[in-house]
Protein backbone atom coordinates (compact mmCIF):
# COMPACT_ATOMS: atom_id res chain seq x y z
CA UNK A 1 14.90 17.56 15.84
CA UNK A 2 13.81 19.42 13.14
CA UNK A 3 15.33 22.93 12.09
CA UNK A 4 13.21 25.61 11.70
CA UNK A 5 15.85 28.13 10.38
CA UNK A 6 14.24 29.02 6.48
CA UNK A 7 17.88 29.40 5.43
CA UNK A 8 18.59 26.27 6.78
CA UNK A 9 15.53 24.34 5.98
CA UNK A 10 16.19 25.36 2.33
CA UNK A 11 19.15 23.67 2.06
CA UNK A 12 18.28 20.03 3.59
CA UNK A 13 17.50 17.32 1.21
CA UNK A 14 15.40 14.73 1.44
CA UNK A 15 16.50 11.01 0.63
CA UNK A 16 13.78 8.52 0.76
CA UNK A 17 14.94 3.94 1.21
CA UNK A 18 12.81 1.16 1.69
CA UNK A 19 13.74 -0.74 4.45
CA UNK A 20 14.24 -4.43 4.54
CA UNK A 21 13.88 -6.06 7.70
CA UNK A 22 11.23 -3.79 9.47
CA UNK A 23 8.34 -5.63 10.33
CA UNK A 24 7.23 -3.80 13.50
CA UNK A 25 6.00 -0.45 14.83
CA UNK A 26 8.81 -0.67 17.64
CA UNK A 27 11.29 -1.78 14.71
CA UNK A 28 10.45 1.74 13.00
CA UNK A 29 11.14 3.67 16.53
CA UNK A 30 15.00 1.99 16.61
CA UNK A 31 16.04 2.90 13.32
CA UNK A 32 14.65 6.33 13.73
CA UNK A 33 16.80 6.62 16.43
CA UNK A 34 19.93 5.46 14.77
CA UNK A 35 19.22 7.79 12.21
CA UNK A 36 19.40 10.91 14.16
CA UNK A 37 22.45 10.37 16.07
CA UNK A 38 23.96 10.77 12.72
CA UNK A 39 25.88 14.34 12.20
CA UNK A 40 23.99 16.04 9.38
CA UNK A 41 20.29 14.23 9.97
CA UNK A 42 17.79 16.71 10.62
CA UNK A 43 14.80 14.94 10.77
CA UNK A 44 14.28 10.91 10.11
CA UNK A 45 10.93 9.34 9.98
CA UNK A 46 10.30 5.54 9.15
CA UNK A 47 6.74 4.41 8.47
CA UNK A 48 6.23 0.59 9.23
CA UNK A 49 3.05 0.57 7.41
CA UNK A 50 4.95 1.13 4.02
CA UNK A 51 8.19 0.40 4.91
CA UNK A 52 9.78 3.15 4.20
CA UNK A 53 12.56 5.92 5.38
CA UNK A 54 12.77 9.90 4.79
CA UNK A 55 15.81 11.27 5.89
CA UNK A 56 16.11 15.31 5.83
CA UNK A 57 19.93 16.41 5.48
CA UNK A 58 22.25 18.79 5.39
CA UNK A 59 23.78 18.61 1.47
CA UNK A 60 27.64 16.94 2.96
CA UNK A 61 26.07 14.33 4.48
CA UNK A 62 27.21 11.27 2.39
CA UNK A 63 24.33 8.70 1.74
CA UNK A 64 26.88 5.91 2.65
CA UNK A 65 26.86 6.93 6.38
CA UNK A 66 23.03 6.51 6.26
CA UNK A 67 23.62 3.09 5.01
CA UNK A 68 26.26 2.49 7.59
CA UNK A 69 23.98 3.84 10.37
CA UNK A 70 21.26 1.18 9.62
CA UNK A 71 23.33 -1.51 9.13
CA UNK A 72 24.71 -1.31 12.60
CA UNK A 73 21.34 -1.07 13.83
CA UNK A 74 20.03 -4.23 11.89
CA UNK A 75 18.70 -3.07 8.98
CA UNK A 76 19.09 -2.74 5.55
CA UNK A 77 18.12 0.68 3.35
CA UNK A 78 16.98 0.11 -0.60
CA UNK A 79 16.13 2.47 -2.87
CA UNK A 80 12.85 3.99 -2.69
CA UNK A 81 11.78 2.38 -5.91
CA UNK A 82 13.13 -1.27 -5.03
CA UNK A 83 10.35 -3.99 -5.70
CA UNK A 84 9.51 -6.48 -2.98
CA UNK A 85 11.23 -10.10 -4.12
CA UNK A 86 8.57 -12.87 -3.49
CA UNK A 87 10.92 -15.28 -3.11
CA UNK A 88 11.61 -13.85 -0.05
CA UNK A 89 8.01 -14.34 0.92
CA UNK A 90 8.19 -18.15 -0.13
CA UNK A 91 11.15 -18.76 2.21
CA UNK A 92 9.56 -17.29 4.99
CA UNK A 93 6.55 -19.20 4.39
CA UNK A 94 8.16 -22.21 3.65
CA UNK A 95 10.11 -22.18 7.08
CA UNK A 96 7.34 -21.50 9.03
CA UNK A 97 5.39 -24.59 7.34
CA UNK A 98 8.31 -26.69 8.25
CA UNK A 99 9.14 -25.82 11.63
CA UNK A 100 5.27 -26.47 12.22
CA UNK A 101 5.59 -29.74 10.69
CA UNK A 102 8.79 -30.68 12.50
CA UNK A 103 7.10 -29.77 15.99
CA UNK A 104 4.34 -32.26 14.71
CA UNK A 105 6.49 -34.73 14.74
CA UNK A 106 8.66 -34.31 17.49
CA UNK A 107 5.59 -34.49 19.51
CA UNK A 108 4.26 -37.57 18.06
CA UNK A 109 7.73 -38.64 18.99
CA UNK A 110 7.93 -37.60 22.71
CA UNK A 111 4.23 -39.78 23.22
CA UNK A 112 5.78 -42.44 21.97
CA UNK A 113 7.78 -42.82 24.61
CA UNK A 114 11.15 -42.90 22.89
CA UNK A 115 14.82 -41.74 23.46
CA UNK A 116 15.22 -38.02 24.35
CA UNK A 117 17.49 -37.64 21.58
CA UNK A 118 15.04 -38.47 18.87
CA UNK A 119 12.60 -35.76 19.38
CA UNK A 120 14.72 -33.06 20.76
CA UNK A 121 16.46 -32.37 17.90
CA UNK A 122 13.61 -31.76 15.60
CA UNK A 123 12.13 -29.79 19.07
CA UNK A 124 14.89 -27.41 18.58
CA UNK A 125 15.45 -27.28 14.76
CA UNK A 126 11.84 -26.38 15.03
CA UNK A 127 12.28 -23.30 17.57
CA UNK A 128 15.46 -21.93 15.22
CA UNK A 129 13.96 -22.41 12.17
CA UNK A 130 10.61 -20.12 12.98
CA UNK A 131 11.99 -18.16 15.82
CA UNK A 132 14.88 -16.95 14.04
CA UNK A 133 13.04 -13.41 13.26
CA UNK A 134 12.14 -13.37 16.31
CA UNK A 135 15.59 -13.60 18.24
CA UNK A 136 17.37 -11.16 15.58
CA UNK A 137 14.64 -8.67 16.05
CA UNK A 138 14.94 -9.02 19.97
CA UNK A 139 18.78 -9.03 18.99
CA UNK A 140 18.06 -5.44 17.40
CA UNK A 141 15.78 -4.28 20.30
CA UNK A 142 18.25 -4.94 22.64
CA UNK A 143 21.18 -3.41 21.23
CA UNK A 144 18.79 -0.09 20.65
CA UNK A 145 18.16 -0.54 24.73
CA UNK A 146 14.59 -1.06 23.84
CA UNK A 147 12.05 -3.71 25.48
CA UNK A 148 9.59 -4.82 22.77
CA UNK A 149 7.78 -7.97 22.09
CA UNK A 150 9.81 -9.41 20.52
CA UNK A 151 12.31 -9.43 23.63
CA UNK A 152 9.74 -10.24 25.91
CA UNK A 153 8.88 -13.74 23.16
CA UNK A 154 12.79 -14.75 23.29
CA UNK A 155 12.84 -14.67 27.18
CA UNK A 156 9.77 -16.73 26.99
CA UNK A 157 11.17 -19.19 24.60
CA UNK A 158 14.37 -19.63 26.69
CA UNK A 159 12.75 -20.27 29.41
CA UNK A 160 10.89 -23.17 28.07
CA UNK A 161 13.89 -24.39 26.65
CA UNK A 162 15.43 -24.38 30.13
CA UNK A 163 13.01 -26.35 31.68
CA UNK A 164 12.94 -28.44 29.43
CA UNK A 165 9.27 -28.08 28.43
CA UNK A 166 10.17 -28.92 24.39
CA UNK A 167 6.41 -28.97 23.18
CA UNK A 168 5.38 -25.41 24.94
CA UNK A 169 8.44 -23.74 23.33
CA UNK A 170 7.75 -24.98 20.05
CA UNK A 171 4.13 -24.06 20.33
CA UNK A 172 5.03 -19.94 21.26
CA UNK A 173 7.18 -19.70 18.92
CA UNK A 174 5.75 -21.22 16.24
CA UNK A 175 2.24 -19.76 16.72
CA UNK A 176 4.42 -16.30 17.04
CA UNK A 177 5.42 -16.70 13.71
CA UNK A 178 2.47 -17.80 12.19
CA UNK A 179 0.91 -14.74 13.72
CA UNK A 180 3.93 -12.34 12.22
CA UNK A 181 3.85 -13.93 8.90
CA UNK A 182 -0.03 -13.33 8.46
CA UNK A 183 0.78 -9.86 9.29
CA UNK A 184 3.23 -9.47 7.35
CA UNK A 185 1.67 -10.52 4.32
CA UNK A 186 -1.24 -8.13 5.11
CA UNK A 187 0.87 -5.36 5.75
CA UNK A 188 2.88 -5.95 2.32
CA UNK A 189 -0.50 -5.80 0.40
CA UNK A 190 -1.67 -2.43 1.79
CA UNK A 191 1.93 -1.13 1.79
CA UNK A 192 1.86 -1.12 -2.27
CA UNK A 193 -1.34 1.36 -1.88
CA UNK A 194 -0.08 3.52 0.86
CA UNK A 195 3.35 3.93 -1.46
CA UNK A 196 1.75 4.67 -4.54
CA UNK A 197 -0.28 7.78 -2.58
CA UNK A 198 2.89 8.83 -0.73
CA UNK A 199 4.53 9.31 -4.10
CA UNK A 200 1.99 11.36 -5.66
CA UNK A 201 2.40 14.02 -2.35
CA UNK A 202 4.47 17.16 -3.00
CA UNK A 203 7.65 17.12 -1.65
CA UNK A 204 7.83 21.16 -0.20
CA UNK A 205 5.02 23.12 1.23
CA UNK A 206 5.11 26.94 1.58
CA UNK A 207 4.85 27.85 5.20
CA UNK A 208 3.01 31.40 5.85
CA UNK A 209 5.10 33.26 9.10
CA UNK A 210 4.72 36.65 10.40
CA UNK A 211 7.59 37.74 8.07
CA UNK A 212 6.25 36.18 5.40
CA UNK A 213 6.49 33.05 3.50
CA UNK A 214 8.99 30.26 2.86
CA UNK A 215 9.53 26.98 1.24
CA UNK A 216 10.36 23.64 3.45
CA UNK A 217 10.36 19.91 2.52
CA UNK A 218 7.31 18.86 3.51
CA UNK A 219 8.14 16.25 6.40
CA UNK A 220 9.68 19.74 8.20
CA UNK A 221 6.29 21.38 8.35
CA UNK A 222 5.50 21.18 12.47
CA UNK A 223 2.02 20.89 13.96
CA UNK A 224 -0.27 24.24 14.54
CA UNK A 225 1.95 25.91 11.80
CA UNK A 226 0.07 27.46 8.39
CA UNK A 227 0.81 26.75 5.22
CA UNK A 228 -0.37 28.35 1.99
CA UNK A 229 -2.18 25.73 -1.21
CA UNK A 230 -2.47 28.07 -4.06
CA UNK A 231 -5.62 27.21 -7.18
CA UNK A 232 -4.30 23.64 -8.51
CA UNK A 233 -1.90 22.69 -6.03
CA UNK A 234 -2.00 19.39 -4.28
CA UNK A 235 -1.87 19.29 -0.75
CA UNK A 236 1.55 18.47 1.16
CA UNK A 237 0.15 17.56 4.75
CA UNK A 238 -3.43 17.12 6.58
CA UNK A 239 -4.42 19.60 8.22
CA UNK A 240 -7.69 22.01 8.57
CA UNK A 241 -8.74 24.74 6.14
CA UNK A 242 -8.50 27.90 7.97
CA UNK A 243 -9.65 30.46 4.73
C-alpha cells in the first residue's frame, strides 16, 4: 500500500520497465502482486495497455531484486525506453500460421482414413506450437494462485487431448491464438501512443493538506485528495477542478 507519510513519500523513487511477456489484464494483476511482497516496494502498478511497470521505493532497495521478483513470477522487466523487436512479432505470427496449417493437414489426414500415427503427430505439434503462450501464461496464473483464462483454455485443451478428440483441441487452441495474436498486435499499436503521453506527465504533484503542502511522486497521489497546478504547469493526474 501506499505511504502517506510526506517524509516518507519524499524519499521513494520511482523506477519505471517495460515488461515483456504481459499480454493480459489478469497478467498485469500477478506481477503487481509479486512486486509488493518485495521489502522496500511501496506502491507497484503495471498497465497492460502499454506494457509497462512503476515501482515506488524506498532509496536501498536494489533494482536487481525487482528483476529477481519478476522473473520468478514469469516475466521479464526492460528498461522503460526499450523498443519492441519485430522479429518477435514475426515468430509469433509465423507459429501461429503453421500450427494452423499443420491442423489442416492432420485433418485431411484423419478423413482419409489412415494410421493414427500419421495425423496425431502433426495434431499435437499443432496444439504446442500455438498453445505454448497459452500453457506458460496458465503456468504463471497458477503459480500466482490465480484462475484466469488462460487456465480455464489449458484445462480445456487437456481435456480434448484426453479424449482423444485431436481436431476439437487443435481448433480451441488455435482459434485462441489467433484471437490473442490479433490482440496483441492491436494492443502494441496503441501502446506506442499511450507511452509517448505517459512520458510527457510530470512525475510529482504537490498535494494541498490541512498543514499545508507537500511534494509526492505522482502515482502516490490517492483518490478524493487535492492537489495544487500552479500558471504553466502540466497536470500530474485526472481529476476535477475544484477553484
Amino acid at each position: 500500500m501506499a505511504d502517506n507519510n510526506p517524509q516518507q513519500s519524499s524519499r521513494l523513487q520511482r523506477k519505471t520497465f517495460r515488461v515483456r511477456e504481459m499480454d493480459c489484464a489478469d497478467c498485469a494483476i500477478g506481477l503487481e502482486h509479486a512486486m509488493r511482497r518485495v521489502p522496500g516496494v511501496r506502491e507497484a502498478r503495471a498497465v497492460f495497455h502499454t506494457g509497462t511497470l512503476q515501482v515506488w521505493t524506498l532509496p536501498e532497495v536494489d533494482e536487481s531484486v525487482l528483476h529477481e521478483a519478476a522473473r520468478q513470477a514469469g516475466y521479464r522487466l526492460l528498461p522503460h525506453q526499450a523498443h519492441s523487436r519485430a522479429e518477435g512479432r514475426q515468430l509469433r505470427t509465423g507459429t501461429v500460421v503453421l500450427a494452423s496449417l499443420l491442423g489442416i493437414v492432420a485433418f485431411i489426414l484423419q478423413n482419409q482414413q489412415v494410421s493414427a500415427w500419421m495425423f496425431v503427430p502433426l495434431y499435437l505439434t499443432a496444439i504446442a506450437l500455438a498453445g505454448v503462450p497459452t500453457f506458460i501464461a496458465a503456468w504463471r496464473a497458477v503459480r500466482q494462485r490465480m484462475l484466469d483464462t488462460n487456465v480455464l483454455m489449458s484445462i480445456a485443451v487437456l481435456g480434448a487431448i484426453g479424449l482423444q478428440e485431436w481436431a476439437e483441441a487443435t481448433t480451441v487452441v488455435c482459434l485462441f491464438a489467433i484471437g490473442n495474436l490479433l490482440e496483441h498486435l492491436t494492443t502494441e499499436r496503441t501502446r506506442r501512443a499511450i507511452r509517448q503521453l505517459m512520458d510527457s506527465a510530470p512525475e510529482t504533484a504537490t498535494v494541498v493538506t490541512p498543514e499545508g503542502t507537500h511534494t509526492v511522486p505522482a502515482g502516490l497521489v490517492q483518490q478524493d485528495e487535492r492537489i495544487r497546478v500552479r500558471a504553466g504547469e502540466r497536470f500530474p493526474l485526472d481529476g476535477e477542478i475544484v477553484e
